[in-house]
C-alpha atoms as a PDB file:
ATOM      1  CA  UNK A   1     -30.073 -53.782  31.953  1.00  0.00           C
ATOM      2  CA  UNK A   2     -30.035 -56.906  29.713  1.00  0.00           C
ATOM      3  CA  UNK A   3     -26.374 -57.334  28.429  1.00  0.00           C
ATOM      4  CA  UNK A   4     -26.310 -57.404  24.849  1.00  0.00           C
ATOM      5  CA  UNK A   5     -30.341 -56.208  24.757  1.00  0.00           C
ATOM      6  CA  UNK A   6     -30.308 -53.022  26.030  1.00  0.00           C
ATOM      7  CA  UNK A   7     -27.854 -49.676  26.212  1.00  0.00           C
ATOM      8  CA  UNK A   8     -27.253 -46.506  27.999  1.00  0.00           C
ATOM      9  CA  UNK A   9     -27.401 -44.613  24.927  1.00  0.00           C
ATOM     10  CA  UNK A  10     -30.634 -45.920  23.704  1.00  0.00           C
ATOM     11  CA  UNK A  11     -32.327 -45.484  26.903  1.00  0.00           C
ATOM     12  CA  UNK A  12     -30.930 -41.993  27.192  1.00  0.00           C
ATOM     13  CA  UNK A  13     -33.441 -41.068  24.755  1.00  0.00           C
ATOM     14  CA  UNK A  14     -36.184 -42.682  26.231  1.00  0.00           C
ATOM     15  CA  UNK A  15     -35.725 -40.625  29.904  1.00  0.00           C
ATOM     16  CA  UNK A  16     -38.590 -38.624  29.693  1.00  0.00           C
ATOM     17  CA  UNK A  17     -40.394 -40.935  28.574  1.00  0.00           C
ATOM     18  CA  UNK A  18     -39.585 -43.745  31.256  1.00  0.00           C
ATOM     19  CA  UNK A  19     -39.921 -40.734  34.074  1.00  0.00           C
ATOM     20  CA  UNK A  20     -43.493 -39.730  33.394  1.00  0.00           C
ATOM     21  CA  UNK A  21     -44.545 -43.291  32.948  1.00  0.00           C
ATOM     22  CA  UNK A  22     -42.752 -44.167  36.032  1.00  0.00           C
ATOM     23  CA  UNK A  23     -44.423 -41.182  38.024  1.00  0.00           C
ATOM     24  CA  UNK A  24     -47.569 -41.989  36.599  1.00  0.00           C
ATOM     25  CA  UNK A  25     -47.110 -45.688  37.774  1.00  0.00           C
ATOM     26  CA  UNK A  26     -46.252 -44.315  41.254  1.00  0.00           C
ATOM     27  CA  UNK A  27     -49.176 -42.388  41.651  1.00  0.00           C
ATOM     28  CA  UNK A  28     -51.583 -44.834  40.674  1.00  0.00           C
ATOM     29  CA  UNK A  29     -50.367 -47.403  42.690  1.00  0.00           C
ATOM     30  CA  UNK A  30     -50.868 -45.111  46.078  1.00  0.00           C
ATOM     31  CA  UNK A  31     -53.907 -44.383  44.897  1.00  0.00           C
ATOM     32  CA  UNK A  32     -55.508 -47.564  43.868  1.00  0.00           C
ATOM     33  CA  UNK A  33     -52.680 -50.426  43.293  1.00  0.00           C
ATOM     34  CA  UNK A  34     -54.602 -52.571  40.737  1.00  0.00           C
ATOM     35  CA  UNK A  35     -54.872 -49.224  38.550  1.00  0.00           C
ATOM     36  CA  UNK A  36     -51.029 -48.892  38.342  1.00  0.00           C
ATOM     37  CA  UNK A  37     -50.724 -52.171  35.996  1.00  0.00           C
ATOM     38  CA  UNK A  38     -51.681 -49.803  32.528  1.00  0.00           C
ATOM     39  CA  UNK A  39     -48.662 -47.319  33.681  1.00  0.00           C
ATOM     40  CA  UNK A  40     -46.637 -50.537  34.545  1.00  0.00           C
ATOM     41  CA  UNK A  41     -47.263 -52.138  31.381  1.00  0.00           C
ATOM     42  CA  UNK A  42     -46.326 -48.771  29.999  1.00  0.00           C
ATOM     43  CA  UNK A  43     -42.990 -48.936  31.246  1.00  0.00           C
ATOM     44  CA  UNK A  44     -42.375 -52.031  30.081  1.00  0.00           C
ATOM     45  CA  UNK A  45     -43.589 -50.907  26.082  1.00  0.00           C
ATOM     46  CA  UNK A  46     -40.896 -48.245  26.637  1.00  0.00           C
ATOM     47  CA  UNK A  47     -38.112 -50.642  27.699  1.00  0.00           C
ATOM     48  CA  UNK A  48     -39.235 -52.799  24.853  1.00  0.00           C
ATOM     49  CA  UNK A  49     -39.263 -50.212  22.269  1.00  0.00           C
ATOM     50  CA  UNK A  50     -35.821 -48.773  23.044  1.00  0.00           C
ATOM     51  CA  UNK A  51     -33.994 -52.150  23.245  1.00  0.00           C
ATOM     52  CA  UNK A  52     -30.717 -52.050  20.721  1.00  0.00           C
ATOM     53  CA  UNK A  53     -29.703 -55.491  20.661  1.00  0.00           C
ATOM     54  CA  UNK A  54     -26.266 -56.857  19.429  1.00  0.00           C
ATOM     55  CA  UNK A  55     -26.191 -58.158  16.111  1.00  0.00           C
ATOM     56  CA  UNK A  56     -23.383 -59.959  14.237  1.00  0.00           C
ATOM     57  CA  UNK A  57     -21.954 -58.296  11.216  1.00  0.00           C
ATOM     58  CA  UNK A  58     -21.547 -59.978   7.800  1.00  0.00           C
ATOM     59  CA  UNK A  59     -17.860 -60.064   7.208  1.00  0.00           C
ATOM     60  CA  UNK A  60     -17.828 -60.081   3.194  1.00  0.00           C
ATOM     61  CA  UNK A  61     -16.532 -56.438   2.579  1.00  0.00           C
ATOM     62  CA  UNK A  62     -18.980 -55.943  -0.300  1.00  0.00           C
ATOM     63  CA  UNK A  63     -22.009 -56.927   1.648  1.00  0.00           C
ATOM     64  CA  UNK A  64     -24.601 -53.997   1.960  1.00  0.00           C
ATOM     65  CA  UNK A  65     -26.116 -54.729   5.363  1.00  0.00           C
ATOM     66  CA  UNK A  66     -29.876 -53.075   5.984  1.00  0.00           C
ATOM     67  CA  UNK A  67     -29.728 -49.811   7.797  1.00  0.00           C
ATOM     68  CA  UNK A  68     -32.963 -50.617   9.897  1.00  0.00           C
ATOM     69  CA  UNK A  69     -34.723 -53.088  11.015  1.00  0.00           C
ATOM     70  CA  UNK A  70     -38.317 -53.823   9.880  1.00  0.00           C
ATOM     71  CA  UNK A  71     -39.948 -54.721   6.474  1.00  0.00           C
ATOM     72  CA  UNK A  72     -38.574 -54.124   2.412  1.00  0.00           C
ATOM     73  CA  UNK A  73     -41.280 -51.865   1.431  1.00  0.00           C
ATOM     74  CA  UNK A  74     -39.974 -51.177  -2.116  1.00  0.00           C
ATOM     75  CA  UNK A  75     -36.995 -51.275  -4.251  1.00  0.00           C
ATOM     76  CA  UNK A  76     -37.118 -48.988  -7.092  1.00  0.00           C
ATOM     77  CA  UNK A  77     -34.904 -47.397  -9.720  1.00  0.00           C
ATOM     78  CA  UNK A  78     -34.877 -43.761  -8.318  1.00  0.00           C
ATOM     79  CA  UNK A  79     -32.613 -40.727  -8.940  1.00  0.00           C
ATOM     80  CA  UNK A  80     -31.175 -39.525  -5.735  1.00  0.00           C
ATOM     81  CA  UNK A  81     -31.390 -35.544  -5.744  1.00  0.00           C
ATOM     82  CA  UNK A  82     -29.942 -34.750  -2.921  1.00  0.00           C
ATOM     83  CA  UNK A  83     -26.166 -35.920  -2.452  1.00  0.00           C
ATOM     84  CA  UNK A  84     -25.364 -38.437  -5.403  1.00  0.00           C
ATOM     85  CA  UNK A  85     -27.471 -36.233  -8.206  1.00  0.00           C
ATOM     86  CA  UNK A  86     -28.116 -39.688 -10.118  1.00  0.00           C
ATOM     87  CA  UNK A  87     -29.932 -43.016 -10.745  1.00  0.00           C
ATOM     88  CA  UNK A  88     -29.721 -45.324  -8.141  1.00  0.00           C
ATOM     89  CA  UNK A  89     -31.058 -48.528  -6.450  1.00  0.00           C
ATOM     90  CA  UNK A  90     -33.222 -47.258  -3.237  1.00  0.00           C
ATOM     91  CA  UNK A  91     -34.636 -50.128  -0.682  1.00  0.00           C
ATOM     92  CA  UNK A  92     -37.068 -48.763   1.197  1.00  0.00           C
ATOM     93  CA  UNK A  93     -37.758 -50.507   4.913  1.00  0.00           C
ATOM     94  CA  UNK A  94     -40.765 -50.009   7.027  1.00  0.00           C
ATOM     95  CA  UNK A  95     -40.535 -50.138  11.068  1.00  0.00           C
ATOM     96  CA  UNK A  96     -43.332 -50.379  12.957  1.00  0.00           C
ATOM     97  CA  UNK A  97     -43.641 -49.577  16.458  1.00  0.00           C
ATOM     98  CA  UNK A  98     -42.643 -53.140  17.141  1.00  0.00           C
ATOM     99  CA  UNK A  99     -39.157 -52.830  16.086  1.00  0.00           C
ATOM    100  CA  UNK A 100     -36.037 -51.740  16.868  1.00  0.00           C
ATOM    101  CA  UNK A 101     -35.699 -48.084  15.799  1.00  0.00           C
ATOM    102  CA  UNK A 102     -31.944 -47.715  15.703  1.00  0.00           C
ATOM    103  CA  UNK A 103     -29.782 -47.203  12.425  1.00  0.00           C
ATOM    104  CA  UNK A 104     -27.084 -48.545  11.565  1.00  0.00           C
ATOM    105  CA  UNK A 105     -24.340 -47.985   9.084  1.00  0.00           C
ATOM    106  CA  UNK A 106     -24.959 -50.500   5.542  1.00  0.00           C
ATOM    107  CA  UNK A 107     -21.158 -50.172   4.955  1.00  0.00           C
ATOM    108  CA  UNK A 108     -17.572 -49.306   6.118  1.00  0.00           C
ATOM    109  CA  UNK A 109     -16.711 -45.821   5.641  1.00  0.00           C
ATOM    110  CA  UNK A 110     -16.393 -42.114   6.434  1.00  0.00           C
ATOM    111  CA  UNK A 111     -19.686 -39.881   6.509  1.00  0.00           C
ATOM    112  CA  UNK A 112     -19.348 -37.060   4.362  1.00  0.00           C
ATOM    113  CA  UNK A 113     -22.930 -35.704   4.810  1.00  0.00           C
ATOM    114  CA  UNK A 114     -25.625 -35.321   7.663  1.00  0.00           C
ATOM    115  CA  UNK A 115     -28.064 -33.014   6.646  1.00  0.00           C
ATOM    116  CA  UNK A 116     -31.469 -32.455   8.560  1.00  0.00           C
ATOM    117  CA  UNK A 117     -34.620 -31.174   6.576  1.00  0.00           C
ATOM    118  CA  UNK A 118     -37.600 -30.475   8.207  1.00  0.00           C
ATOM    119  CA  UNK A 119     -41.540 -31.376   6.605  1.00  0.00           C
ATOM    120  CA  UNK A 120     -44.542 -33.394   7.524  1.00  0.00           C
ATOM    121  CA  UNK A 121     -45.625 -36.427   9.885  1.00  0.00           C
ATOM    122  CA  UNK A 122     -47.302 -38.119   7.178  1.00  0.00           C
ATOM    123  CA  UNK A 123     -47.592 -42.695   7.602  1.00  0.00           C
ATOM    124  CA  UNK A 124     -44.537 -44.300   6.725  1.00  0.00           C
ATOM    125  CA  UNK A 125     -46.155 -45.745   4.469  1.00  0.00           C
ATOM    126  CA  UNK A 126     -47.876 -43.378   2.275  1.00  0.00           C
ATOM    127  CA  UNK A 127     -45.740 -43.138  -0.503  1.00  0.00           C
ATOM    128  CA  UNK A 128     -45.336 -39.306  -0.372  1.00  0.00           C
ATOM    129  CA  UNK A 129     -43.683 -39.463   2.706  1.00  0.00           C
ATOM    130  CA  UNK A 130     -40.700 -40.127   1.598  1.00  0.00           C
ATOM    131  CA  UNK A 131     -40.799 -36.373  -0.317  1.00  0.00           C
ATOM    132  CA  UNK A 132     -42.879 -34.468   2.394  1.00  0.00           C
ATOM    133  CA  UNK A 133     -42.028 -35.711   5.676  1.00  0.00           C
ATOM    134  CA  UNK A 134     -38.666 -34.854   8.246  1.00  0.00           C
ATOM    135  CA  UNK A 135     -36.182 -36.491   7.487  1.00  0.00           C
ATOM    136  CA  UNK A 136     -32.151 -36.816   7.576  1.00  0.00           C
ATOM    137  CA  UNK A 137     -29.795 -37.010   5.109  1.00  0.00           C
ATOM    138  CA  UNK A 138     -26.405 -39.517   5.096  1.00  0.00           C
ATOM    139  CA  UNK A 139     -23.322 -40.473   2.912  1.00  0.00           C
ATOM    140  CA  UNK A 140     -21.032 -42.849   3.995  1.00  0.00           C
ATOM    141  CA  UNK A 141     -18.432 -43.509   1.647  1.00  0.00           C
ATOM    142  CA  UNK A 142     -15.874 -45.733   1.084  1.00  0.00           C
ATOM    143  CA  UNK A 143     -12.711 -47.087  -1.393  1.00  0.00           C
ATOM    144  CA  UNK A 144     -15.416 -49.344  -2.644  1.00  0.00           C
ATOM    145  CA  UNK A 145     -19.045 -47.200  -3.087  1.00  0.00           C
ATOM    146  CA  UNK A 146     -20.532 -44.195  -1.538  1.00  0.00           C
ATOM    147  CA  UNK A 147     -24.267 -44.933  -0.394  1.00  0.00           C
ATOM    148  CA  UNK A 148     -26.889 -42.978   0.493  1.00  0.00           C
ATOM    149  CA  UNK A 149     -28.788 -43.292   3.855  1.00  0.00           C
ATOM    150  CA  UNK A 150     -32.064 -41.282   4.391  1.00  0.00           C
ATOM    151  CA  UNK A 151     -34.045 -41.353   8.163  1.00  0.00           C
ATOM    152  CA  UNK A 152     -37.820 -40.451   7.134  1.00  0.00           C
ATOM    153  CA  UNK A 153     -40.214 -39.840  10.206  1.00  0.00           C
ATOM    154  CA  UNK A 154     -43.492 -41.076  10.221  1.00  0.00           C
ATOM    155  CA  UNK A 155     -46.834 -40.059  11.605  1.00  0.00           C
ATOM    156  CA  UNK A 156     -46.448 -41.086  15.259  1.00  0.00           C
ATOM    157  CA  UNK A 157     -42.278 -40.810  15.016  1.00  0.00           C
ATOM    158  CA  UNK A 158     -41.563 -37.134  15.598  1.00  0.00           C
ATOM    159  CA  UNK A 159     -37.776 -37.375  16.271  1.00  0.00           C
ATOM    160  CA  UNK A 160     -34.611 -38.420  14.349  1.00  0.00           C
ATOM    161  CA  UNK A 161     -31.983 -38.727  16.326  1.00  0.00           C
ATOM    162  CA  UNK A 162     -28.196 -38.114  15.392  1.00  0.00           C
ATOM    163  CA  UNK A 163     -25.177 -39.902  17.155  1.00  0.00           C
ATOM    164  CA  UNK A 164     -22.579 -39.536  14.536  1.00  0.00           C
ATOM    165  CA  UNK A 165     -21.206 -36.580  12.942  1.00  0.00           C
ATOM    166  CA  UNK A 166     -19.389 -35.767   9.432  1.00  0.00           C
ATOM    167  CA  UNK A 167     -16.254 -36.659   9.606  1.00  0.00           C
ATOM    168  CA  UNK A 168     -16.886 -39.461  11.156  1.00  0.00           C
ATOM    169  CA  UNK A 169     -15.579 -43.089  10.406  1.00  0.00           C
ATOM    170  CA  UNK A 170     -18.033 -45.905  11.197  1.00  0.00           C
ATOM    171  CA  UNK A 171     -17.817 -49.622  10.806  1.00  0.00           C
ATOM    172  CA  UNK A 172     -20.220 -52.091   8.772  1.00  0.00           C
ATOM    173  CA  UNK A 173     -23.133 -52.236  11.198  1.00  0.00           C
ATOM    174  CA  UNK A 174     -22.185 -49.317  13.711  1.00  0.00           C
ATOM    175  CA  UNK A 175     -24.695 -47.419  15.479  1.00  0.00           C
ATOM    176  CA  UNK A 176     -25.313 -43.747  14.009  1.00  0.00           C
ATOM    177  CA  UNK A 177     -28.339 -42.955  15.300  1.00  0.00           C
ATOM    178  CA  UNK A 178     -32.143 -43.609  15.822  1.00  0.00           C
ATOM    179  CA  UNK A 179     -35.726 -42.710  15.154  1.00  0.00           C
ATOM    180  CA  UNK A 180     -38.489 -42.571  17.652  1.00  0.00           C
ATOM    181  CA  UNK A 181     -41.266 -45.052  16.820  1.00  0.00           C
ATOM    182  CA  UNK A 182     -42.757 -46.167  13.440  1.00  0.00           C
ATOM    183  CA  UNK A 183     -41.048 -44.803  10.543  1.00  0.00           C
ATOM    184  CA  UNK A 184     -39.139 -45.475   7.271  1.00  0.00           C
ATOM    185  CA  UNK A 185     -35.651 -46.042   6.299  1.00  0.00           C
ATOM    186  CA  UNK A 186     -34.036 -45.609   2.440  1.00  0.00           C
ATOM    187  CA  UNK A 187     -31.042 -46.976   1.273  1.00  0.00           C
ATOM    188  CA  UNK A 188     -29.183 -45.528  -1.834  1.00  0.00           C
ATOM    189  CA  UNK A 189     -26.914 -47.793  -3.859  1.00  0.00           C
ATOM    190  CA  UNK A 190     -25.145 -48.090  -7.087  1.00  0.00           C
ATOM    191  CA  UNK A 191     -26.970 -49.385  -9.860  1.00  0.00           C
ATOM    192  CA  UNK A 192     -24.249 -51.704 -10.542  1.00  0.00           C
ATOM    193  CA  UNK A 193     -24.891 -53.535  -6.733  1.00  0.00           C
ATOM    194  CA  UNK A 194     -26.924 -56.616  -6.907  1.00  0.00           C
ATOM    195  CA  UNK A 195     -29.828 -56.718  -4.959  1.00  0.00           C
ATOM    196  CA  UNK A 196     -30.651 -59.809  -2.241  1.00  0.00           C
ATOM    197  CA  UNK A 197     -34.066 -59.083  -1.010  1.00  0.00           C
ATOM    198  CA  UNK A 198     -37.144 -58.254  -2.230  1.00  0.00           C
ATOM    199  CA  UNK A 199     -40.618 -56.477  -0.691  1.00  0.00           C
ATOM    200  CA  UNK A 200     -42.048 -57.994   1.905  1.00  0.00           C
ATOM    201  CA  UNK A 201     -38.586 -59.936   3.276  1.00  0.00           C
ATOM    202  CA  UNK A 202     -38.113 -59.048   6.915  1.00  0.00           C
ATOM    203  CA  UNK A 203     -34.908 -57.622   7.901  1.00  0.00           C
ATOM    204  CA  UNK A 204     -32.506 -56.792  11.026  1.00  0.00           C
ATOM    205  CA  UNK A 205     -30.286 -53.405  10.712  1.00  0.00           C
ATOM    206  CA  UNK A 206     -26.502 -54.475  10.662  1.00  0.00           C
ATOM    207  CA  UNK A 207     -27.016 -57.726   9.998  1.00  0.00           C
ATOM    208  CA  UNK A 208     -29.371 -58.824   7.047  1.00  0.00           C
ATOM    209  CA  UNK A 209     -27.273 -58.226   3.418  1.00  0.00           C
ATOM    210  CA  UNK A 210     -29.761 -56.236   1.265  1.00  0.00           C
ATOM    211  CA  UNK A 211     -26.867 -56.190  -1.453  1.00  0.00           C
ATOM    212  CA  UNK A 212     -23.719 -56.703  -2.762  1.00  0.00           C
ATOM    213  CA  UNK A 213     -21.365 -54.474  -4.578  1.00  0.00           C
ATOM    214  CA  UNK A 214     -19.215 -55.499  -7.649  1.00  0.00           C
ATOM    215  CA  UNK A 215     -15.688 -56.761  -6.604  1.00  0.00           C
ATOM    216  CA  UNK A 216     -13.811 -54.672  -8.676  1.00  0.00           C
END
């Protein structure tokens, strides 16, 4: 294990995964060695995919960090129905199966919500996923806002996984869970934040500032 690359509780959810691929490695390899390089390279997708790498955290206490990493699909002026019941800012981020699929908090604070609803395996991508597929439900809030994270799975991603609970208090850029392979990721923020990236700007969960809250 890579320090600062890799960690037991990522991996943990990748143990079934990593055991068939490793048996199937195994068994290819007594049977015909050159055939067990697929299952190896296999393996090696798996360790890739479920890497959670360190990442510094922006100190400025109104910074919004991204919750995901991946690309800005869309930023639109949407109401949020669920938990704020009003207008809002919502960045949408893409992952692919390329990146790292574990969320992380946008801002300091204490989650009041975690809600999981159940729905479809549509793309990522298609824009009625965000209404029709699985997904999970966040607030964090804080003295300062109280934001809106949503976990959407996708058409190959088929879990959302939870590490925090309400009641909870996490830390700009904390770990609070993860999906499994390519998916989306919403944030919800105030309309009065100011908005630093735009669609198509590549970003890294914890440590990329999507936006910044007024002062007062």
């Amino acid at each position: 294990m890579l320090r600062g690359l890799m960690r037991s509780q990522t991996l943990f959810e990748a143990r079934w995964i990593l055991a068939v691929a490793l048996l199937i490695t195994a068994d290819l390899f007594f049977l015909i060695p050159w055939l067990a390089l697929p299952g190896l390279l296999l393996v090696l997708f798996v360790l890739y995919f479920f890497r959670d790498p360190d990442r510094p955290v922006p100190a400025d206490p109104n910074a919004v960090v991204a919750a995901a990493d991946g690309v800005v699909a869309d930023i639109a002026q949407v109401d949020e129905p669920e938990v704020l019941k009003a207008p809002t800012q919502r960045v949408g981020i893409f992952l692919s199966v390329l990146d790292v699929h574990v969320n992380r908090a946008p801002i300091e604070g204490k989650i009041t919500y975690s809600k999981f609803t159940p729905g479809q395996f549509l793309d990522a991508r298609n824009p009625d996923a965000t209404k029709l597929n699985e997904f999970r439900t966040w607030a964090i809030e804080s003295p300062k806002a109280k934001l809106v994270v949503r976990q959407i799975t996708g058409a190959i991603a088929r879990r959302i996984v939870a590490w925090s609970k309400v009641g909870d208090t996490v830390a700009k850029g904390e770990r609070f869970g993860m999906i499994r392979f390519g998916s989306r990721t919403e944030v919800y923020l105030p309309l009065t934040s100011t908005i630093m990236v735009k669609a198509g700007d590549r970003v890294q969960g914890g440590a990329t500032v999507i936006a910044v809250l007024p002062s007062n």
